[in-house]
N, C-alpha and C. Protein backbone atom coordinates (compact mmCIF):
# COMPACT_ATOMS: atom_id res chain seq x y z
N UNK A 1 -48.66 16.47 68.89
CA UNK A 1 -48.11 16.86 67.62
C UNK A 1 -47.57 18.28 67.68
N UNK A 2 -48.47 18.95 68.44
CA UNK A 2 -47.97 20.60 68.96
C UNK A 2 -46.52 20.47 69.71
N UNK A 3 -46.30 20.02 70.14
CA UNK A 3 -45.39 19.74 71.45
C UNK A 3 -44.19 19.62 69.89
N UNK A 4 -44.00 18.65 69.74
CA UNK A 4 -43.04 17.86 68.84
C UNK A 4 -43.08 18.92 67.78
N UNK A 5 -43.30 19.72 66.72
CA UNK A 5 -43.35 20.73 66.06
C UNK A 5 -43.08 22.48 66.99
N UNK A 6 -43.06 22.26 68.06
CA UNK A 6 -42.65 23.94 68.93
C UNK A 6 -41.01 22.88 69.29
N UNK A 7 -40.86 21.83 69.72
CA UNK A 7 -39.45 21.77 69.98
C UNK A 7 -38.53 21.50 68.55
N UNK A 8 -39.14 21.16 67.14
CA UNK A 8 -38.50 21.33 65.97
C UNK A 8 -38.22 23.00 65.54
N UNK A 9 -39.27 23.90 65.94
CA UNK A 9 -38.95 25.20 65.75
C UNK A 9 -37.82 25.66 66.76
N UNK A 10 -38.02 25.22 67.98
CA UNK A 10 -37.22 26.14 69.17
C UNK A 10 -35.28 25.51 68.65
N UNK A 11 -35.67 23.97 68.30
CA UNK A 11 -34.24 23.41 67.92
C UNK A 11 -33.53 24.02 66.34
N UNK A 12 -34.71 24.62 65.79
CA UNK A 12 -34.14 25.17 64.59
C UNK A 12 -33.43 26.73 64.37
N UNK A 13 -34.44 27.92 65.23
CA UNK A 13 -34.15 28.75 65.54
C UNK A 13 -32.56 28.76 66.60
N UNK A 14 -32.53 27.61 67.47
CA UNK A 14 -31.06 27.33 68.46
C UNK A 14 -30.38 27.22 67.26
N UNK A 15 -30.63 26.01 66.04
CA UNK A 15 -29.53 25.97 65.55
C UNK A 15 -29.10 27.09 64.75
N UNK A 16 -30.00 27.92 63.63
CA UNK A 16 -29.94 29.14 63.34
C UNK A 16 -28.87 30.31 63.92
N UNK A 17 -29.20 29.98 65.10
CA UNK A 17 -28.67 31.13 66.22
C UNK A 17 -27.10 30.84 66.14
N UNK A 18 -27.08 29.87 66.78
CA UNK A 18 -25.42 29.71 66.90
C UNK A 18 -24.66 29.64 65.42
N UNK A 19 -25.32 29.54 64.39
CA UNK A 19 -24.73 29.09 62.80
C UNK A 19 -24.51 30.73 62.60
N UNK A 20 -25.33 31.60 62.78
CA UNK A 20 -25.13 32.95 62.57
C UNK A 20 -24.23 33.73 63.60
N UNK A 21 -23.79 33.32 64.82
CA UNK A 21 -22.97 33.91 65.76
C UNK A 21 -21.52 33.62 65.14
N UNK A 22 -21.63 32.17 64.90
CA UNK A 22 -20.25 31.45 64.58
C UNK A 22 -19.89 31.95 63.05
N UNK A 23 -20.55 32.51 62.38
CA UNK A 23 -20.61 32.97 61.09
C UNK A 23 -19.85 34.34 61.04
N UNK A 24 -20.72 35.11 61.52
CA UNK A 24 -20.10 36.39 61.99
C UNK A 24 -18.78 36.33 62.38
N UNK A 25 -18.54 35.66 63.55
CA UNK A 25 -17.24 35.48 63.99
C UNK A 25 -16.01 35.02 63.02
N UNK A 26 -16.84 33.80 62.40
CA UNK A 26 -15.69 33.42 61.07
C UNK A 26 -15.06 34.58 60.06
N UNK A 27 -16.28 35.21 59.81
CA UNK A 27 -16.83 36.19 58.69
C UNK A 27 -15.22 37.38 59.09
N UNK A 28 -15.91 37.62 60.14
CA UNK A 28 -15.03 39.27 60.64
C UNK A 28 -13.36 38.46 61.02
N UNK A 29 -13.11 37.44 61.84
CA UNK A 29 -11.32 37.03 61.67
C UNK A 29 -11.23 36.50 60.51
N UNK A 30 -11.92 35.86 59.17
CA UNK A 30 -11.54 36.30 57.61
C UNK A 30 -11.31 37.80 57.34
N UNK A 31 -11.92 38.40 57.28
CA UNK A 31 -11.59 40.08 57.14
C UNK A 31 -10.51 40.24 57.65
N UNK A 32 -10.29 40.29 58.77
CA UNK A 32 -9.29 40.78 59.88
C UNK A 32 -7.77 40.39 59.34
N UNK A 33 -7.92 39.00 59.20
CA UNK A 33 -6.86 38.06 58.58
C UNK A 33 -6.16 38.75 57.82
N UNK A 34 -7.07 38.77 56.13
CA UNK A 34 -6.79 39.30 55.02
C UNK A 34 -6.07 40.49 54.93
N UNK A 35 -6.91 41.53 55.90
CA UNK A 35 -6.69 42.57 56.47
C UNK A 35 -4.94 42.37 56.38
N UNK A 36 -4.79 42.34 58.01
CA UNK A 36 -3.44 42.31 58.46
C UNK A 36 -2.72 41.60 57.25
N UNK A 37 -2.71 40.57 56.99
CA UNK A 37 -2.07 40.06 55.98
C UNK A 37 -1.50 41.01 54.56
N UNK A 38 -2.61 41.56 54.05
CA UNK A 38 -2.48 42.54 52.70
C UNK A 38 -1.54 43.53 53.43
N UNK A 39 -2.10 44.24 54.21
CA UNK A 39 -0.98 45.73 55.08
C UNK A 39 0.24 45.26 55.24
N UNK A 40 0.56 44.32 56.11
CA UNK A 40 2.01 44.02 56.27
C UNK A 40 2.57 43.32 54.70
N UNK A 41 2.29 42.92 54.32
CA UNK A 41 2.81 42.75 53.05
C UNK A 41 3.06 44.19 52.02
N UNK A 42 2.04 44.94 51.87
CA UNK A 42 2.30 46.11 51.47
C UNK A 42 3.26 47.30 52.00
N UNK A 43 3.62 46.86 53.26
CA UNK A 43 4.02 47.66 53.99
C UNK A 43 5.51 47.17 53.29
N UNK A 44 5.58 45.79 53.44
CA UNK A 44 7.23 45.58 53.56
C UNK A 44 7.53 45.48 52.30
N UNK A 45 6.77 45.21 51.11
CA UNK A 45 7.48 45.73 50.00
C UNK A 45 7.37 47.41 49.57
N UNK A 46 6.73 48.28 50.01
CA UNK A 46 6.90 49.92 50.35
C UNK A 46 8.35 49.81 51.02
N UNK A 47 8.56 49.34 52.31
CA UNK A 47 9.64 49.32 52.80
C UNK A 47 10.98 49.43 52.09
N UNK A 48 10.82 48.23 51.56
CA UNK A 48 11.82 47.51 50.68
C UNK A 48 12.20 48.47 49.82
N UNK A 49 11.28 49.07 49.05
CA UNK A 49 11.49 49.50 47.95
C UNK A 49 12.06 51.28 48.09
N UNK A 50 11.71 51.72 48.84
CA UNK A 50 11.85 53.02 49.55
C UNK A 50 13.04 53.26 50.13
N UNK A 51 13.30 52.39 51.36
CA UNK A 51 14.75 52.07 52.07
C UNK A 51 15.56 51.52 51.48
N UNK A 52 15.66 50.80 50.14
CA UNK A 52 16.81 49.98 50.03
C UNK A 52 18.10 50.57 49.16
N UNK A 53 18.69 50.25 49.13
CA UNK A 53 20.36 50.72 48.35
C UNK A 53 19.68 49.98 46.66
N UNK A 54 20.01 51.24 45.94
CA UNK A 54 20.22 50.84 44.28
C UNK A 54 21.43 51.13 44.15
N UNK A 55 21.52 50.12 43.06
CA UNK A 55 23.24 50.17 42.74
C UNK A 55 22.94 49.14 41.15
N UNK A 56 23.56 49.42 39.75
CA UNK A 56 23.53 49.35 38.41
C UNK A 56 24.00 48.04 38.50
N UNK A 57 23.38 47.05 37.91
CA UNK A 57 23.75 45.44 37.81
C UNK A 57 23.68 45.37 35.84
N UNK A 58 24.31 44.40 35.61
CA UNK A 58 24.63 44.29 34.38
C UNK A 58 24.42 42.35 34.33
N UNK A 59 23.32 42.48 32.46
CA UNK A 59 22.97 40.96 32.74
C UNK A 59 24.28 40.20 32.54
N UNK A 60 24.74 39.24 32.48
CA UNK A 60 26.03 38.75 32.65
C UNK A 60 25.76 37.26 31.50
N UNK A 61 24.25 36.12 31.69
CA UNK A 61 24.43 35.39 30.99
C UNK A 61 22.72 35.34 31.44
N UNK A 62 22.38 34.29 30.38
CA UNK A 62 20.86 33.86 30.34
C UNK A 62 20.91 32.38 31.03
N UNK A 63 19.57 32.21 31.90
CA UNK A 63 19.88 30.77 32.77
C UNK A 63 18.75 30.36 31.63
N UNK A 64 18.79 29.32 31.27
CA UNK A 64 17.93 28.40 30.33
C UNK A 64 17.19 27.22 31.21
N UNK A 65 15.87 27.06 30.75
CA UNK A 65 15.35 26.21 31.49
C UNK A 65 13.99 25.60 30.59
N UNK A 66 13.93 24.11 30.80
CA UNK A 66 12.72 23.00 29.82
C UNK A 66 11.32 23.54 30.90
N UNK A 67 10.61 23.72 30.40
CA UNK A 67 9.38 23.54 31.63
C UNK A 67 8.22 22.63 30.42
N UNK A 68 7.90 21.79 31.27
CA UNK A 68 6.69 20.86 30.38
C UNK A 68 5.69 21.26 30.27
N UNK A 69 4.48 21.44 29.55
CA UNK A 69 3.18 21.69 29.28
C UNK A 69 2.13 20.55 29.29
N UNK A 70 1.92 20.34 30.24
CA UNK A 70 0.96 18.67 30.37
C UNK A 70 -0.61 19.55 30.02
N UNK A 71 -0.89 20.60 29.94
CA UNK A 71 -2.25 21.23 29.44
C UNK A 71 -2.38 21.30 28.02
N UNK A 72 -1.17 20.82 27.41
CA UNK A 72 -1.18 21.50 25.63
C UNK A 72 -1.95 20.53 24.92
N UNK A 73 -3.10 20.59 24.55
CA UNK A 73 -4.41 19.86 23.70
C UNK A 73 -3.76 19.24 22.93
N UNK A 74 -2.54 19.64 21.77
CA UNK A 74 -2.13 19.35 20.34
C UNK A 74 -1.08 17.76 20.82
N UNK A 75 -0.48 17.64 22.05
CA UNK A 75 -0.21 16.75 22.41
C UNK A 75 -0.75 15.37 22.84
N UNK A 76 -1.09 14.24 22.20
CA UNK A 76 -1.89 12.90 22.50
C UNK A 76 -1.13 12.11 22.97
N UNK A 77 -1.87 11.43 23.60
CA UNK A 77 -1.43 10.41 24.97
C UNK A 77 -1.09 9.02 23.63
N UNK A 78 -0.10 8.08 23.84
CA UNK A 78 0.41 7.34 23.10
C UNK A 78 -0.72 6.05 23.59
N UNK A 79 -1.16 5.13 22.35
CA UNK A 79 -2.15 4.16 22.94
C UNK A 79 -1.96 3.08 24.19
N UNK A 80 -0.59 3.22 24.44
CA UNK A 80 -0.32 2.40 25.54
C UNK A 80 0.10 3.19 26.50
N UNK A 81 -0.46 4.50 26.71
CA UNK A 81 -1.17 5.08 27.91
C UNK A 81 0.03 6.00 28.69
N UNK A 82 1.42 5.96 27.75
CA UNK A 82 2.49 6.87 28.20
C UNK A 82 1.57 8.67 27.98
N UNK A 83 2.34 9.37 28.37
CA UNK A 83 1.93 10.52 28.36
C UNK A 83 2.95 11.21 27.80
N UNK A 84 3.08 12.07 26.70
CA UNK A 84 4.10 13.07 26.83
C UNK A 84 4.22 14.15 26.99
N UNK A 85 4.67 15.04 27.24
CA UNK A 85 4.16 16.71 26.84
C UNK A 85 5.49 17.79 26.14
N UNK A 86 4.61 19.06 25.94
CA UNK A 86 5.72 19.71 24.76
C UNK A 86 6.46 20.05 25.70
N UNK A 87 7.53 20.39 25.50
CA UNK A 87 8.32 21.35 26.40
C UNK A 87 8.25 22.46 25.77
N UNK A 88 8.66 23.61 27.21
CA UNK A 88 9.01 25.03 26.32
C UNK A 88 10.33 25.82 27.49
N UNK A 89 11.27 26.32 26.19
CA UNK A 89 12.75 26.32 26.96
C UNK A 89 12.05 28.23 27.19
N UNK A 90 12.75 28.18 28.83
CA UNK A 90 12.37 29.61 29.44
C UNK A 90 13.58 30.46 29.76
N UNK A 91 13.73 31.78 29.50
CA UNK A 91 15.08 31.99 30.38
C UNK A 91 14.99 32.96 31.15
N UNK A 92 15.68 33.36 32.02
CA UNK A 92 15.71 33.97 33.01
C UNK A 92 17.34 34.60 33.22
N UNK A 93 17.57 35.80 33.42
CA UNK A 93 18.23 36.59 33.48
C UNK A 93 19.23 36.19 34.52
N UNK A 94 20.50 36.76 34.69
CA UNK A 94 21.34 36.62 35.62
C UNK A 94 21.93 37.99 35.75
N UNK A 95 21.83 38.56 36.55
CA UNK A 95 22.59 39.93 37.02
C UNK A 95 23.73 39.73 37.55
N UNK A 96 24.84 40.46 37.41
CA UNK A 96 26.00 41.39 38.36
C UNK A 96 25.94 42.56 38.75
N UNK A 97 26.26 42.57 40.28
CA UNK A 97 26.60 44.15 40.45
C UNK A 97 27.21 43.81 41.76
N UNK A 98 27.87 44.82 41.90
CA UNK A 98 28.85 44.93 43.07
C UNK A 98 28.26 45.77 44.45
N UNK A 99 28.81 45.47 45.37
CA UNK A 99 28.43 45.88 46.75
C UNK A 99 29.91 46.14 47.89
N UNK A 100 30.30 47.71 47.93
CA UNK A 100 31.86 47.34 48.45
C UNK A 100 32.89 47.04 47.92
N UNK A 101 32.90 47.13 46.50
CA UNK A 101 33.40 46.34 45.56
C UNK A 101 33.74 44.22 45.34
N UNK A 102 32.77 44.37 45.62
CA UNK A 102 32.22 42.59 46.58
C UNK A 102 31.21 42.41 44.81
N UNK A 103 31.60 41.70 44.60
CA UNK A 103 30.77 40.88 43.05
C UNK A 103 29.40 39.81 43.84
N UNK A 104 28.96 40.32 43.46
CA UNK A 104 26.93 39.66 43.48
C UNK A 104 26.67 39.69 42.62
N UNK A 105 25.62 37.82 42.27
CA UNK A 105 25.07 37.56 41.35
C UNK A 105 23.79 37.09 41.60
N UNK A 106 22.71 37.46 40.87
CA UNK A 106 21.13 37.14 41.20
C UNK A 106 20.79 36.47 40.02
N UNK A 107 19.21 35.90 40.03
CA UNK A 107 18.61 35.54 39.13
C UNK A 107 17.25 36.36 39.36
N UNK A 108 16.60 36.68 37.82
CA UNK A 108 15.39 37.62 37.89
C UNK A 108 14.18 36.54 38.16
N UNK A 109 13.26 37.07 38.77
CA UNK A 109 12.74 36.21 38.85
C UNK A 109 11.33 35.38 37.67
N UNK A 110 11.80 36.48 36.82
CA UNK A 110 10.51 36.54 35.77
C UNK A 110 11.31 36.07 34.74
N UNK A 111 10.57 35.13 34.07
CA UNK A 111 10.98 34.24 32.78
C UNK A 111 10.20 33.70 31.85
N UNK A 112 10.73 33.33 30.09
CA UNK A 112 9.71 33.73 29.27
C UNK A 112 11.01 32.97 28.30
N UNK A 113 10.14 32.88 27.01
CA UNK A 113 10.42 32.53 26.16
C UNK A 113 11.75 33.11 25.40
N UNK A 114 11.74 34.12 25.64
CA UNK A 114 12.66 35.38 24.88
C UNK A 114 13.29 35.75 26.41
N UNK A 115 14.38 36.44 26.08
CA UNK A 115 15.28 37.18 26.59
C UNK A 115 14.42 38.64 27.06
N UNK A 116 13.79 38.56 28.75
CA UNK A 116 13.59 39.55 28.78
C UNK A 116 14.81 40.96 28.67
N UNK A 117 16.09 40.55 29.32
CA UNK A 117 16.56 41.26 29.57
C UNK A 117 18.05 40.86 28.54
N UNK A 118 18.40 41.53 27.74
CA UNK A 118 19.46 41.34 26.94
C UNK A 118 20.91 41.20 27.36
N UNK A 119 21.49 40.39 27.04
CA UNK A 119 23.21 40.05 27.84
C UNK A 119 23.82 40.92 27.15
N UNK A 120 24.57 42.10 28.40
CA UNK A 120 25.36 43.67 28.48
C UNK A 120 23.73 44.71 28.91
N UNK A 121 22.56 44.21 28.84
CA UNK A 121 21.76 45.30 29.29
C UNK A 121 22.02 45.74 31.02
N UNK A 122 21.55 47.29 31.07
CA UNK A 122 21.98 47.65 32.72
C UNK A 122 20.56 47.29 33.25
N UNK A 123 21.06 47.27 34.33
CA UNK A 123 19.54 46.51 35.05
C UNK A 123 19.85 47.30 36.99
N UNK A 124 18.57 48.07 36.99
CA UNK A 124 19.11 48.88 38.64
C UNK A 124 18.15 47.29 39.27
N UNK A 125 19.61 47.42 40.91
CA UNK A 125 19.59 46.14 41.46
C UNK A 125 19.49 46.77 42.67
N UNK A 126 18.13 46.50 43.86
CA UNK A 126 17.65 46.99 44.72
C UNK A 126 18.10 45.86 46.17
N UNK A 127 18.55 46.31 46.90
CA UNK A 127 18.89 45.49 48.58
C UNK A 127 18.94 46.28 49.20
N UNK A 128 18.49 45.60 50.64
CA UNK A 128 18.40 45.83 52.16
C UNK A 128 19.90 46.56 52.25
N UNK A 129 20.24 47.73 52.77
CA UNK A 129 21.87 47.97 53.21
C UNK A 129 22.20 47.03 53.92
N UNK A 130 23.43 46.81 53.68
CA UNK A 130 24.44 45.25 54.46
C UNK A 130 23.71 44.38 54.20
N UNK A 131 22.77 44.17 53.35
CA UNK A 131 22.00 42.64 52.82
C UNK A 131 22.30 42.57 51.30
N UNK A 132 23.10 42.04 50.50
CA UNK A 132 23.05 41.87 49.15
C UNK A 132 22.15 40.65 48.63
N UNK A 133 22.68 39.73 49.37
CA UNK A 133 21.89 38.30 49.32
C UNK A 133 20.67 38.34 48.91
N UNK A 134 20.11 39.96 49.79
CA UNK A 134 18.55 39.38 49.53
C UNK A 134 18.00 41.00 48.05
N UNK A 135 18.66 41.08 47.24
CA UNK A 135 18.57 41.50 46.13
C UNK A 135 17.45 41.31 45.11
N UNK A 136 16.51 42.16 44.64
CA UNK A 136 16.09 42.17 43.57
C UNK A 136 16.13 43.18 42.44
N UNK A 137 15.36 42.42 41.34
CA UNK A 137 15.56 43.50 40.32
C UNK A 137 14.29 44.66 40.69
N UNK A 138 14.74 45.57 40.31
CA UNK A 138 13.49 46.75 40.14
C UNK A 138 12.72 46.94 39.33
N UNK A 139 12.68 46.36 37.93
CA UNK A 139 12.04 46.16 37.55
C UNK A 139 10.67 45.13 37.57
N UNK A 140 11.17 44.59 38.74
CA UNK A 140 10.29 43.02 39.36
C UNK A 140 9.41 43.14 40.27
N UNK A 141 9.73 44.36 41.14
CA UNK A 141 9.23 44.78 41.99
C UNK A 141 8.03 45.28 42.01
N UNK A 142 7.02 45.45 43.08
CA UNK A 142 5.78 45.63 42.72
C UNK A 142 5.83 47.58 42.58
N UNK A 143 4.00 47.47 41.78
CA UNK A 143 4.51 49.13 41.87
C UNK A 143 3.82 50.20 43.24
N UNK A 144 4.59 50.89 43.13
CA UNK A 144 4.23 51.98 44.97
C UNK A 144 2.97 52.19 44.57
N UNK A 145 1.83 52.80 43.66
CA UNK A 145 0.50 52.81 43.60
C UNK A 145 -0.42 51.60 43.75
N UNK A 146 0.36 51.07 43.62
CA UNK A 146 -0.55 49.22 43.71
C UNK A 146 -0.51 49.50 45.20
N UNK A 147 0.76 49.24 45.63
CA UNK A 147 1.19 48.72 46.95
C UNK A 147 0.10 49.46 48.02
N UNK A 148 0.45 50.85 47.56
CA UNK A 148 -0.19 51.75 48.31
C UNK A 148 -1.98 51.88 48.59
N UNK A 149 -2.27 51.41 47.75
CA UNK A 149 -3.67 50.89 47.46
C UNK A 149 -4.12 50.04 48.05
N UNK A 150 -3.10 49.15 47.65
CA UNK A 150 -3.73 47.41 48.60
C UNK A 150 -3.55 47.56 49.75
N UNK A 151 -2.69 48.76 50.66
CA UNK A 151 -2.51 49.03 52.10
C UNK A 151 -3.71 49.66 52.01
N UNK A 152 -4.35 50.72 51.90
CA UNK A 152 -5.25 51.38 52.01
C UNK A 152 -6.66 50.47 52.22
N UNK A 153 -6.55 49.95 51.19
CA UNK A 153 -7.99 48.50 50.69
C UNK A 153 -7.84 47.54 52.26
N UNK A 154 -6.73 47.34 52.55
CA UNK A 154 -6.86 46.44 53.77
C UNK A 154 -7.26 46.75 55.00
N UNK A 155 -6.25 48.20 54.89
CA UNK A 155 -6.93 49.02 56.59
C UNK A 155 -8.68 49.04 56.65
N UNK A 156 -8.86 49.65 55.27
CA UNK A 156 -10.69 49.82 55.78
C UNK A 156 -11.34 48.40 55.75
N UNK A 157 -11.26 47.13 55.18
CA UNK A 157 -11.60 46.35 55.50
C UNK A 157 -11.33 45.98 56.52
N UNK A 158 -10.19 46.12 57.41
CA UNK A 158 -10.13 45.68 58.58
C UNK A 158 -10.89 46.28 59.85
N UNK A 159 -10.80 47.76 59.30
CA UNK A 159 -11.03 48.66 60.47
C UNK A 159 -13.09 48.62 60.24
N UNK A 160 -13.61 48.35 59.11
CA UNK A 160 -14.77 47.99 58.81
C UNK A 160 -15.55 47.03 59.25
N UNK A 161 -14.66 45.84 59.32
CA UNK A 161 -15.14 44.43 59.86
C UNK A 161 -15.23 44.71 61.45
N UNK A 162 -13.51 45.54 62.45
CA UNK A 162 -13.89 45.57 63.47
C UNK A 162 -14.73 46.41 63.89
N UNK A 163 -14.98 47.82 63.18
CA UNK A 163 -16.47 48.47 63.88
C UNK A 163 -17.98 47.88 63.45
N UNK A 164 -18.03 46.75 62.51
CA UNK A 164 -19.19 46.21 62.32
C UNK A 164 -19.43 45.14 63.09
N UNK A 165 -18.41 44.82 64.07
CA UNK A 165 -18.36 43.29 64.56
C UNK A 165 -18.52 44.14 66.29
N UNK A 166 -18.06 45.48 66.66
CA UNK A 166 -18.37 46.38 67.50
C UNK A 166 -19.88 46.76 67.38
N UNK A 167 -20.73 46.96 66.23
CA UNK A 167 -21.66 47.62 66.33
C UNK A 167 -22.57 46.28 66.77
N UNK A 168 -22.29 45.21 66.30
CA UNK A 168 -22.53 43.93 66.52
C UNK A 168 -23.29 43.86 67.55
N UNK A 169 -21.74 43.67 68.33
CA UNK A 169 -22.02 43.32 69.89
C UNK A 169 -22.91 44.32 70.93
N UNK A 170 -22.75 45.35 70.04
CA UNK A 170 -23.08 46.68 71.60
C UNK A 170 -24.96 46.38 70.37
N UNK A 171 -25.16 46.34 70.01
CA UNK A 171 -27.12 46.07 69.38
C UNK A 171 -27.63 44.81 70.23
N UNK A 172 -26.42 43.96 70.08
CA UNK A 172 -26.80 42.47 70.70
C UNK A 172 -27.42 42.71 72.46
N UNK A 173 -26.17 43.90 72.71
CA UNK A 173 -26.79 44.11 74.57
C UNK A 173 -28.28 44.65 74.89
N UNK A 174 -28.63 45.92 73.25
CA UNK A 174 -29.78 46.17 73.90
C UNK A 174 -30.86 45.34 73.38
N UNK A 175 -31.03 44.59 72.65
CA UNK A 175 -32.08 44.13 72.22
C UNK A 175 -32.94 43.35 73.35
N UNK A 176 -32.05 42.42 74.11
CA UNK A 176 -33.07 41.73 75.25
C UNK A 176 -32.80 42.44 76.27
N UNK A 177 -32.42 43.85 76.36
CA UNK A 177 -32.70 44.36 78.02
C UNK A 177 -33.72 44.69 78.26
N UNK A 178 -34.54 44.26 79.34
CA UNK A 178 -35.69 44.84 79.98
C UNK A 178 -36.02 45.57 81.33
N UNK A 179 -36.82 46.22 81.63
CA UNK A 179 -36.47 47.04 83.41
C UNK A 179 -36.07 46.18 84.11
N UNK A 180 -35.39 46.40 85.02
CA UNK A 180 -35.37 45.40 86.14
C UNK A 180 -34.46 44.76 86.11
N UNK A 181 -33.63 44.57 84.66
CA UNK A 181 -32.30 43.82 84.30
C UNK A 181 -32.95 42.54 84.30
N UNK A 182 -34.43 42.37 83.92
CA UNK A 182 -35.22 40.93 83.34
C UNK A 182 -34.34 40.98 82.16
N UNK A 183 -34.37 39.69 81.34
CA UNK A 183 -34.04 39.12 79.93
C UNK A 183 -35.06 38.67 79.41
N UNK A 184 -36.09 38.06 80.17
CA UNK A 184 -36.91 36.91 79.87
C UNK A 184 -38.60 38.21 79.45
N UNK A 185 -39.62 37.39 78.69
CA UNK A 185 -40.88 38.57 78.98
C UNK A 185 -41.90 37.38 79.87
N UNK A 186 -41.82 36.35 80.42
CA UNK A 186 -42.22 35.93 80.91
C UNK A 186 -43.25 36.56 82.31
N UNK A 187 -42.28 37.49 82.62
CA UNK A 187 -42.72 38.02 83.92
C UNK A 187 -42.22 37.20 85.06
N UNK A 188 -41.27 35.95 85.44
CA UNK A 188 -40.82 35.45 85.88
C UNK A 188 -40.08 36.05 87.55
């Protein structure tokens, strides 16, 4: 009965062991991930926003659009099991502005019930130099204290996870060293 209860402990502590190695490991390339992920993202809209050409866009017309509400409570399902839902009309802005004297037209990407942006309002219109195509509004854009933050927030999580996943490994070496470069206390 001894026997069969020391190999349920020794198989539990094994499994223990590897569930917490593989954990860690998961644990710290989640961090790492996030990490890199948040920075380069922060980075390239800093980029973006820093490097790019402004130049005065003017709204030109409102794009109109139905979007359905299948969450709206006040709406009941018909007894023969059709479904309907409310609609709600959204609009979204359309810019002009020129590049070279070259006419570009965008859509904002934020939309709402109302007219965020009024047709004849000026609107500053942000692109890559020699990229118009890839245009946004500035007002859409994220803001440099956010940005700058969430770069900051990512480096130390990253740089946190890898010196904790460093302190890790170098505790892991000394714990079973013994004279002699034994592992075991057997005396073997």
């Amino acid at each position: 009965m001894s026997v069969a209860l020391g190999w349920k402990a020794g198989a539990r502590t094994l499994a223990t062991g590897c569930l917490t190695t593989i954990g860690t490991r998961v644990v710290v390339v989640a961090c790492v991930f996030v990490s890199a992920t948040t920075v380069i993202g922060s980075w390239r809209n800093l980029w973006f926003e820093l490097s790019g050409k402004v130049v005065e866009g003017v709204v030109v017309r409102q794009a109109e659009e139905l979007v359905a509400d299948w969450n709206d409570p006040t709406v009941a399902g018909r007894p023969s099991g059709v479904r309907t839902a409310a609609a709600t009309r959204l609009f979204r802005a359309i810019v002009e502005f020129k590049d070279s004297d070259k006419p570009y037209q965008i859509e904002s990407r934020s939309r709402a019930p109302v007219a965020i942006y009024g047709i004849g309002s000026r609107v500053d219109v942000v692109f890559p130099p020699g990229r118009p195509h890839r245009a946004q509004l500035r007002p859409e854009l994220p803001d440099l204290w956010t940005e700058s933050g969430l770069m900051l927030m990512g480096t130390l999580v990253g740089a946190g996870a890898a010196y904790w996943w460093w302190k890790h490994i170098r505790r892991r070496g000394r714990i079973n060293s013994l004279p002699g470069g034994r592992s075991d206390v057997s005396g073997g």
